[in-house]
N, C-alpha and C. Protein backbone atom coordinates (compact mmCIF):
# COMPACT_ATOMS: atom_id res chain seq x y z
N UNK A 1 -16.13 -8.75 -43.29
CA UNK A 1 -15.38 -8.23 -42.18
C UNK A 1 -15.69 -9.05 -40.93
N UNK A 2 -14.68 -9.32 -39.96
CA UNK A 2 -14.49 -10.13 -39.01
C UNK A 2 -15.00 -9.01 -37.86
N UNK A 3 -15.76 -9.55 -36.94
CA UNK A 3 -16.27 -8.89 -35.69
C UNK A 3 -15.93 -9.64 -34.53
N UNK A 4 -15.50 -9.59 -33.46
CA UNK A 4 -15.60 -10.37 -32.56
C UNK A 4 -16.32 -10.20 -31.46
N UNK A 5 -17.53 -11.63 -30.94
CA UNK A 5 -18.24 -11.36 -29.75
C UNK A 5 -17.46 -12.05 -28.41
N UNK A 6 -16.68 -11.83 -28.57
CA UNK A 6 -16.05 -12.14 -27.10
C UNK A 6 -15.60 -10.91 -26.39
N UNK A 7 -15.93 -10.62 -25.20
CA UNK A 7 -15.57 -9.55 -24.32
C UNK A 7 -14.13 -9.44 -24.33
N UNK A 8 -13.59 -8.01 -23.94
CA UNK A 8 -12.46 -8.66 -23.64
C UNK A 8 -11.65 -8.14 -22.65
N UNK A 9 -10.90 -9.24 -21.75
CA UNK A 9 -11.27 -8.47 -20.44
C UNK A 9 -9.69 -7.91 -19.85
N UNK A 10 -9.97 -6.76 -19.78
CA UNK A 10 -8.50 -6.19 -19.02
C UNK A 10 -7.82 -6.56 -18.08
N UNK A 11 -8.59 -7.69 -17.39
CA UNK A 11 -7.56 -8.29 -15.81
C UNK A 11 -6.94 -9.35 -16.27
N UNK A 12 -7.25 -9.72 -17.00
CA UNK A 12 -5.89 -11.21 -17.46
C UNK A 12 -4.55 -10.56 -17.98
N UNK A 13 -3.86 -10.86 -17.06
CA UNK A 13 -2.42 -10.08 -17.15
C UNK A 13 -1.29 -11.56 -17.47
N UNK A 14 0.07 -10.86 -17.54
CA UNK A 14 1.06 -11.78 -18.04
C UNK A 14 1.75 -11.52 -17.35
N UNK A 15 2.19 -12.20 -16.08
CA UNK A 15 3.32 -11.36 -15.29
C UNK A 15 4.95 -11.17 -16.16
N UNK A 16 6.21 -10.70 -15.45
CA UNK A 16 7.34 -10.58 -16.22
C UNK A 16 8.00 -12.46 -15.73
N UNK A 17 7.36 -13.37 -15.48
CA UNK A 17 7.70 -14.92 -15.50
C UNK A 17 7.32 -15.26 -15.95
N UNK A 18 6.29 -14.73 -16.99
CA UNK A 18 5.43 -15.82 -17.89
C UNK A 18 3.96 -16.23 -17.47
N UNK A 19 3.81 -15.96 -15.52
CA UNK A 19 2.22 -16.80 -15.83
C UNK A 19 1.65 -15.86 -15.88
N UNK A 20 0.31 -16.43 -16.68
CA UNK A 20 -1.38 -15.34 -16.69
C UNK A 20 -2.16 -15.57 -15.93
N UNK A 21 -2.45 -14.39 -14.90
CA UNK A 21 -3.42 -14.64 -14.03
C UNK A 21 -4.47 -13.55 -14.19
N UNK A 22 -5.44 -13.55 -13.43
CA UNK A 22 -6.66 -12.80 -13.47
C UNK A 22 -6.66 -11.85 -12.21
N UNK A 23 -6.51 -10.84 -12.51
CA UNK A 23 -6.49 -9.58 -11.39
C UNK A 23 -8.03 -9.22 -10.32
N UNK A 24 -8.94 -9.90 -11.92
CA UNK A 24 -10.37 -9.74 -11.16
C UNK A 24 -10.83 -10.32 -9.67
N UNK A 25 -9.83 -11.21 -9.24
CA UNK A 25 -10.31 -11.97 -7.95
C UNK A 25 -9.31 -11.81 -7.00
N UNK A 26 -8.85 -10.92 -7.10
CA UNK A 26 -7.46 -10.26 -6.13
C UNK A 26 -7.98 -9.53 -5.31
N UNK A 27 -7.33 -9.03 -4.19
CA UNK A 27 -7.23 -8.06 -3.03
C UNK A 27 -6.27 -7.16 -3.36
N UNK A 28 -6.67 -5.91 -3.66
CA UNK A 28 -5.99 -4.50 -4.08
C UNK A 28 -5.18 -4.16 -2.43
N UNK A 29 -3.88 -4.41 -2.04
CA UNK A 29 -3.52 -3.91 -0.76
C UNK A 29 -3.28 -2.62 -1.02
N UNK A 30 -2.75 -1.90 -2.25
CA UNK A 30 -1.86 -0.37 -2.34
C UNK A 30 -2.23 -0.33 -3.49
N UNK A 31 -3.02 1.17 -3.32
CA UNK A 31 -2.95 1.84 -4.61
C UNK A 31 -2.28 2.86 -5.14
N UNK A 32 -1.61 3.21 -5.86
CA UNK A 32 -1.20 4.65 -5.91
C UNK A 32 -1.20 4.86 -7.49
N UNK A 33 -1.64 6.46 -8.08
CA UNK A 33 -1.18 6.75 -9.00
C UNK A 33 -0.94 8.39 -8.67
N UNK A 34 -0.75 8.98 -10.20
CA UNK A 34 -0.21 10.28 -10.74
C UNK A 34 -0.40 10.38 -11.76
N UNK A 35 0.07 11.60 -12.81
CA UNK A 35 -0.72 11.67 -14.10
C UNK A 35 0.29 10.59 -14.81
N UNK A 36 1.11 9.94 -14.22
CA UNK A 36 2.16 9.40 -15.82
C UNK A 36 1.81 7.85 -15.39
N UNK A 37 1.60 7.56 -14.16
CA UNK A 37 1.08 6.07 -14.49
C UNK A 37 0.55 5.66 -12.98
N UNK A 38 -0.04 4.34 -12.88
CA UNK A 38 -0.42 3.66 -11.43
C UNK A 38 0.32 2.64 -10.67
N UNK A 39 0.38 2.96 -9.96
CA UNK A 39 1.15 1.74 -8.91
C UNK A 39 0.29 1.08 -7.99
N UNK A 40 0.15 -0.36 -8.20
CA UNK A 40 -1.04 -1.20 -7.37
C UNK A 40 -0.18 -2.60 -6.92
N UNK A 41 -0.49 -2.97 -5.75
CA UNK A 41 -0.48 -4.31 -5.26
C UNK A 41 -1.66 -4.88 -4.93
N UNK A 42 -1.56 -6.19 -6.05
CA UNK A 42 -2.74 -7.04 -5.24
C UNK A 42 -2.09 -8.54 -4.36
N UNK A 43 -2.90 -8.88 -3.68
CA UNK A 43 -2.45 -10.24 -3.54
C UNK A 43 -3.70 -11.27 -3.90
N UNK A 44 -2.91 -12.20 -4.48
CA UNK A 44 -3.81 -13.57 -4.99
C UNK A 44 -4.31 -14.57 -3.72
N UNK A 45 -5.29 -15.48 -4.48
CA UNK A 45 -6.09 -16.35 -2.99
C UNK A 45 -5.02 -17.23 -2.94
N UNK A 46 -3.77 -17.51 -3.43
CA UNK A 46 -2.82 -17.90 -3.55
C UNK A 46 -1.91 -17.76 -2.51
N UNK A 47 -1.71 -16.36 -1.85
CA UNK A 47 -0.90 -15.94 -0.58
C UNK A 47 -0.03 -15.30 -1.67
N UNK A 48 0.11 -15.27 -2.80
CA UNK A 48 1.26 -14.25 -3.43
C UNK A 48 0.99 -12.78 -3.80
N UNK A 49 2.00 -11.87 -4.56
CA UNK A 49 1.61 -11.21 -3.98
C UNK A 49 2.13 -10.59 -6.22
N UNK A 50 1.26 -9.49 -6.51
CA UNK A 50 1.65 -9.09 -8.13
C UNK A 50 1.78 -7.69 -7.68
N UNK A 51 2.96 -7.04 -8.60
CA UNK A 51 2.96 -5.55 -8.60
C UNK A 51 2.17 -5.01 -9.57
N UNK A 52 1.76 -4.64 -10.26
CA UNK A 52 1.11 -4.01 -11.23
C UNK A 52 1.77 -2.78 -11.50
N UNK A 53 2.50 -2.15 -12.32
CA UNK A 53 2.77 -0.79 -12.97
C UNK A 53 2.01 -0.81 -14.27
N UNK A 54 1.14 0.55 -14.35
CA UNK A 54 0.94 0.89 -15.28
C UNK A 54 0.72 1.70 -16.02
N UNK A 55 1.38 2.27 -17.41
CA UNK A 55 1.86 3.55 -18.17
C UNK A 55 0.70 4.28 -18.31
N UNK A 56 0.26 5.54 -18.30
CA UNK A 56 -1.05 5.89 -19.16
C UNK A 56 -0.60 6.35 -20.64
N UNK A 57 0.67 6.67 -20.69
CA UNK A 57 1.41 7.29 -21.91
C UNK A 57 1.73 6.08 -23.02
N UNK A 58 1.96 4.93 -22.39
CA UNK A 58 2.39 4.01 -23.32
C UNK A 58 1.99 2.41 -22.68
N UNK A 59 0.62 2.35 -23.03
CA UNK A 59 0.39 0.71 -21.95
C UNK A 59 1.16 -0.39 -22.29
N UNK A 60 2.26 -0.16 -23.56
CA UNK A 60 2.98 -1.52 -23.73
C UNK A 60 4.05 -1.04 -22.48
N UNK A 61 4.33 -0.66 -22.36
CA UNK A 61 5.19 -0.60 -21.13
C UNK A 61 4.83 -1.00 -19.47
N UNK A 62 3.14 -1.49 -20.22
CA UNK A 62 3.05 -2.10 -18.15
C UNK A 62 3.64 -3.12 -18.33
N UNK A 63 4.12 -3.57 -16.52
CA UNK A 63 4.97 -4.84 -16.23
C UNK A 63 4.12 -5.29 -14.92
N UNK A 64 4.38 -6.73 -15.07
CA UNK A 64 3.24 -6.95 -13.55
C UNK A 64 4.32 -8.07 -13.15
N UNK A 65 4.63 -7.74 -12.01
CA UNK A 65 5.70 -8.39 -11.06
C UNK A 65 5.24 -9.36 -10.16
N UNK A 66 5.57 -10.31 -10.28
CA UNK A 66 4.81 -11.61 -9.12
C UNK A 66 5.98 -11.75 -7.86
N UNK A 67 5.78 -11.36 -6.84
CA UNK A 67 6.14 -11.94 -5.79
C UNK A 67 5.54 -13.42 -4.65
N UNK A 68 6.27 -13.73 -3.89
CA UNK A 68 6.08 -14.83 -3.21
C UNK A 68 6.02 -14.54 -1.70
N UNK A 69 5.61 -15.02 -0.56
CA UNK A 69 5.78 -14.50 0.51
C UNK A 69 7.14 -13.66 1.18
N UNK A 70 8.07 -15.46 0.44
CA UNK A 70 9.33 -14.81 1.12
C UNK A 70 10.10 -13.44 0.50
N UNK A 71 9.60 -13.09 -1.03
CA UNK A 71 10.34 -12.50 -1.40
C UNK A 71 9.50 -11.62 -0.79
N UNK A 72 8.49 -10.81 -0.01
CA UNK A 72 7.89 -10.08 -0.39
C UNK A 72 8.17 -9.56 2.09
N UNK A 73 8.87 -10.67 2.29
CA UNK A 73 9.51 -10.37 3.57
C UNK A 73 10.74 -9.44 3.57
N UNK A 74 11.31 -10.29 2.50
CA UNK A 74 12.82 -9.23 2.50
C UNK A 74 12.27 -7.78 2.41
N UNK A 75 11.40 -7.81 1.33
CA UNK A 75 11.13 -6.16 1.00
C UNK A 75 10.90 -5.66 2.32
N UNK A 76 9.81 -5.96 3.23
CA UNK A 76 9.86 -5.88 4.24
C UNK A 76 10.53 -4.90 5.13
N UNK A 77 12.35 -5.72 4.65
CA UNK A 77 13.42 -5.30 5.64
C UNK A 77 14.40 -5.14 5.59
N UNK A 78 13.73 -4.10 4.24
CA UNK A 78 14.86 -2.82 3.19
C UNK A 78 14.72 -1.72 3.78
């Protein structure tokens, strides 16, 4: 039987564009949850900015959203 010693670590995420980044070295701006799931923004040393949703009912259903400055102006000034 196969064991594996590698940790394994919950902050390496996949955003919905494809890249993988590491949540561990982020700045949490907003947190929010409730019993059905969490809502978090971090921003990267990058200046961008990831949404994080995530299910407690069904974790294939988290999505982690990468924004950019500018996109993250418009929101802004909705």
């Amino acid at each position: 039987m196969y064991t594996s010693t590698m940790p394994v670590n919950t902050d390496i995420i996949t955003t919905t564009c494809g890249r993988v980044l590491d949540l561990s070295h982020t700045e949490v701006v907003i947190e929010r949850s409730n019993s059905l799931f969490s809502y978090n923004i971090h921003k990267l040393q990058t200046g961008e900015y990831v949404i994080a949703e995530k299910f407690y009912a069904n974790p294939f259903n988290n999505r982690y959203i990468l924004l950019n400055d500018e996109q993250i102006e418009m929101l802004k000034h909705l």
